[in-house]
Protein backbone atom coordinates (compact mmCIF):
# COMPACT_ATOMS: atom_id res chain seq x y z
CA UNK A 1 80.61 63.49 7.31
CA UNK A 2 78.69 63.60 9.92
CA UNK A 3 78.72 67.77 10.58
CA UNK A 4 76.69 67.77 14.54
CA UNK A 5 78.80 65.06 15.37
CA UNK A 6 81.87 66.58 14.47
CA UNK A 7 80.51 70.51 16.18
CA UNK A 8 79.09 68.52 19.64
CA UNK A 9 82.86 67.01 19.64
CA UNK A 10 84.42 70.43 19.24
CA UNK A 11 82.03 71.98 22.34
CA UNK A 12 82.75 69.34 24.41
CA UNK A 13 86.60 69.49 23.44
CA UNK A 14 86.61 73.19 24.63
CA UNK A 15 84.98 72.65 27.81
CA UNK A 16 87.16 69.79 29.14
CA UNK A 17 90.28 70.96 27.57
CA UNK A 18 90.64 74.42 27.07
CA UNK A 19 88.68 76.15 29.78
CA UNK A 20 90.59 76.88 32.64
CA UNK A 21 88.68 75.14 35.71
CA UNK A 22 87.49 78.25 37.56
CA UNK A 23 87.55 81.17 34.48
CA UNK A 24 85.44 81.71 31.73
CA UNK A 25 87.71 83.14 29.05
CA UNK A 26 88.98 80.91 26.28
CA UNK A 27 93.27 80.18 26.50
CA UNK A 28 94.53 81.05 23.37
CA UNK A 29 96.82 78.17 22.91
CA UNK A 30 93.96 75.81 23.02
CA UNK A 31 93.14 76.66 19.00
CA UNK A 32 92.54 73.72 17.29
CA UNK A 33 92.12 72.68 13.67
CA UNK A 34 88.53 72.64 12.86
CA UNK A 35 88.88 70.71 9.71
CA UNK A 36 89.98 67.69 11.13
CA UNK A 37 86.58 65.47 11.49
CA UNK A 38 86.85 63.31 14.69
CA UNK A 39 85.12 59.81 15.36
CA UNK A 40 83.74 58.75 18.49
CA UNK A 41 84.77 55.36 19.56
CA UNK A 42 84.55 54.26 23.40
CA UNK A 43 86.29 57.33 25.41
CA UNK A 44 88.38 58.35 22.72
CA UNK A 45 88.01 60.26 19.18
CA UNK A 46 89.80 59.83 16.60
CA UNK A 47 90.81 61.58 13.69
CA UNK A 48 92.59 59.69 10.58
CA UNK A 49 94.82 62.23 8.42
CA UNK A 50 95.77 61.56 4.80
CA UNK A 51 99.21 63.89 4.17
CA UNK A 52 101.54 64.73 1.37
CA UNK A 53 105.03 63.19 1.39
CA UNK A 54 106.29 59.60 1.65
CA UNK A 55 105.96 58.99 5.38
CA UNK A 56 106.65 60.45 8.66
CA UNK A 57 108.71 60.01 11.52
CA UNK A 58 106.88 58.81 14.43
CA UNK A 59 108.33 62.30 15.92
CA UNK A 60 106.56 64.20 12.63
CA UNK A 61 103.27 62.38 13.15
CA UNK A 62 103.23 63.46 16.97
CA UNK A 63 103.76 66.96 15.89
CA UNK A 64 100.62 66.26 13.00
CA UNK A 65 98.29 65.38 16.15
CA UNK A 66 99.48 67.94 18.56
CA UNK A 67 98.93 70.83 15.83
CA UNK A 68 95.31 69.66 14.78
CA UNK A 69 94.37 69.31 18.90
CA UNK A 70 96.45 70.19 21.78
CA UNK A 71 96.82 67.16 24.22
CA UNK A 72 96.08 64.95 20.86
CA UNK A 73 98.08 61.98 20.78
CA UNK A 74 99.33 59.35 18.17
CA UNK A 75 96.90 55.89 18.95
CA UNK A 76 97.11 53.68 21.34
CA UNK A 77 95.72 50.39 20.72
CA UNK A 78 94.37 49.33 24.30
CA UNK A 79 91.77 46.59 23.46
CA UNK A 80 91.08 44.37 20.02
CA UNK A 81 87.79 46.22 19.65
CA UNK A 82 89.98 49.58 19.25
CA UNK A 83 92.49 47.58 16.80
CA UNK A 84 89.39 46.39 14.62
CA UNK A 85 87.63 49.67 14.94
CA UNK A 86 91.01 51.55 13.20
CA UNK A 87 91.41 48.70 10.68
CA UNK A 88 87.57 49.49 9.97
CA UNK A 89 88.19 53.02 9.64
CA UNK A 90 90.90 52.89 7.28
CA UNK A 91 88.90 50.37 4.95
CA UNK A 92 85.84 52.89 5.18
CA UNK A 93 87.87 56.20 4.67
CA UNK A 94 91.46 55.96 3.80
CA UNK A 95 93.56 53.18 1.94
CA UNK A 96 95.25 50.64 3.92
CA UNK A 97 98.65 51.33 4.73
CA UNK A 98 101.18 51.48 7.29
CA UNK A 99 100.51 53.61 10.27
CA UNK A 100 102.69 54.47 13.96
CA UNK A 101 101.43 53.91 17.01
CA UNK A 102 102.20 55.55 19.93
CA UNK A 103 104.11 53.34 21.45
CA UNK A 104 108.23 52.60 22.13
CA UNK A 105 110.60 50.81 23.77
CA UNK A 106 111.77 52.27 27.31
CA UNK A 107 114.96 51.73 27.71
CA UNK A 108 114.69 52.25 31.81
CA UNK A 109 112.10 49.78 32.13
CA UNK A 110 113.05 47.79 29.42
CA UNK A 111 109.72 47.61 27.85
CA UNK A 112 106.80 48.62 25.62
CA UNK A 113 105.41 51.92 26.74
CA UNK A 114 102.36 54.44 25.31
CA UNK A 115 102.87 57.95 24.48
CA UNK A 116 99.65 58.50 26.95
CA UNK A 117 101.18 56.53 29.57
CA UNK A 118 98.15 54.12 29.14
CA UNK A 119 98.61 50.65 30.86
CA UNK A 120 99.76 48.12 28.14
CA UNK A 121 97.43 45.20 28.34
CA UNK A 122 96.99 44.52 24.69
CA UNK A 123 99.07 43.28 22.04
CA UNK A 124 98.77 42.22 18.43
CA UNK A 125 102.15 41.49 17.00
CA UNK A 126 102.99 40.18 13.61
CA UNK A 127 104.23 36.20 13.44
CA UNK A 128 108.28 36.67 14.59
CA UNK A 129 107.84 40.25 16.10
CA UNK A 130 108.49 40.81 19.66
CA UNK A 131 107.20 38.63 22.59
CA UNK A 132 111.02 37.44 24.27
CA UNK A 133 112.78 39.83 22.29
CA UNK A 134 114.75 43.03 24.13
CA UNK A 135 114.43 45.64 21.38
CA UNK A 136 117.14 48.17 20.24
CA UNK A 137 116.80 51.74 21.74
CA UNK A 138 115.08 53.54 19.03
CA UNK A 139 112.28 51.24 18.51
CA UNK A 140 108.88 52.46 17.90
CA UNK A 141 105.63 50.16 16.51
CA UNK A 142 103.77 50.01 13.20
CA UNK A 143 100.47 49.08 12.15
CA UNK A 144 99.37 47.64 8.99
CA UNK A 145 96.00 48.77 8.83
CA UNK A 146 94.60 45.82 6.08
CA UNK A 147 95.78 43.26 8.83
CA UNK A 148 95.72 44.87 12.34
CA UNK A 149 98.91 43.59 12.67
CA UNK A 150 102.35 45.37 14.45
CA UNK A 151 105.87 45.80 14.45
CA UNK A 152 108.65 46.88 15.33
CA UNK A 153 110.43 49.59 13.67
CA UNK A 154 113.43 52.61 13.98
CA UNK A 155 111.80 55.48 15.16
CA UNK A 156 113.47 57.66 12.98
CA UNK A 157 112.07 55.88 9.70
CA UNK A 158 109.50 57.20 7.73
CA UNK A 159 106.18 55.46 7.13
CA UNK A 160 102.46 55.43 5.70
CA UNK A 161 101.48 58.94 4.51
CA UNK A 162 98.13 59.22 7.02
CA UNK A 163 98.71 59.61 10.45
CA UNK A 164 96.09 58.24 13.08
CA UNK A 165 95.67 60.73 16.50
CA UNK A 166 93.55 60.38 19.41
CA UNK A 167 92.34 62.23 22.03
CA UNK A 168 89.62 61.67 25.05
CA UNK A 169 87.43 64.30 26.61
CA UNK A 170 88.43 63.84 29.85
CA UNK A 171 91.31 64.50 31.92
């Protein structure tokens, strides 16, 4: 682990997130968990969470990210650098598996949205999944992490037991 990496990330977390733009005090809520060790990667960091159990909801796993950083998100997956980079990450640190993404099915657009609102430009479904298809309302996306792969899923299923969050350090 890379500790200065890990304390510069935390500084500059504080002063883009949780000062307030024209005070110097510190807002309470903006406590964050300090064991989580975040990796740089483009604008983003990322943090990649092994936890007990047998799998989340993708509404558990939001919670997961949220607690460890406020304004933390479940991934998005906006480029197939990014995709590699978390496929890479999981082969360095944690065991391939099954992991959300932050993205669902909106039912007033009718299609794929991120959690973060980002723009979706990139895709890397599974052979069969998606592309044509209108989804059912509670559909949410999976990676599997050996294969960079997705799919679609019920959001209310539980999957992989490590949850990948994200979060930039800019507004």
């Amino acid at each position: 682990m890379n500790v200065r990496r890990t304390r510069t990330f935390y500084f500059v977390y504080l002063i883009a997130r949780c000062l307030p733009s024209l005070s110097l005090r510190i807002i309470p809520e903006c406590a964050f968990d300090s064991d989580a060790t975040w990796i740089p990667f483009g604008n983003k960091w990322y943090t990649f969470i092994s936890a007990p159990g047998n799998g989340y909801t993708i509404n558990k796993a939001l919670e997961i990210c949220q607690e460890i950083a406020p304004g933390a998100n479940i991934v998005s997956v906006l480029n197939e650098k990014e995709n590699q980079f978390i496929v890479d990450q999981f082969k360095k640190t944690v065991q391939p598996e099954t992991i959300w993404l932050g993205m669902t099915f909106d039912t007033d657009s009718s299609t794929m949205r991120w959690f973060d609102e980002s723009k979706v430009n990139y895709s890397n479904w599974a052979s069969g999944e998606l592309p044509g298809e209108i989804p059912d309302t509670d559909t949410c996306v999976i990676m599997d992490t050996e294969s960079g792969k997705w799919k679609t899923v019920d959001c209310d299923e539980d999957f992989g037991r490590s949850v990948t969050c994200e979060t930039t350090t800019s507004e």
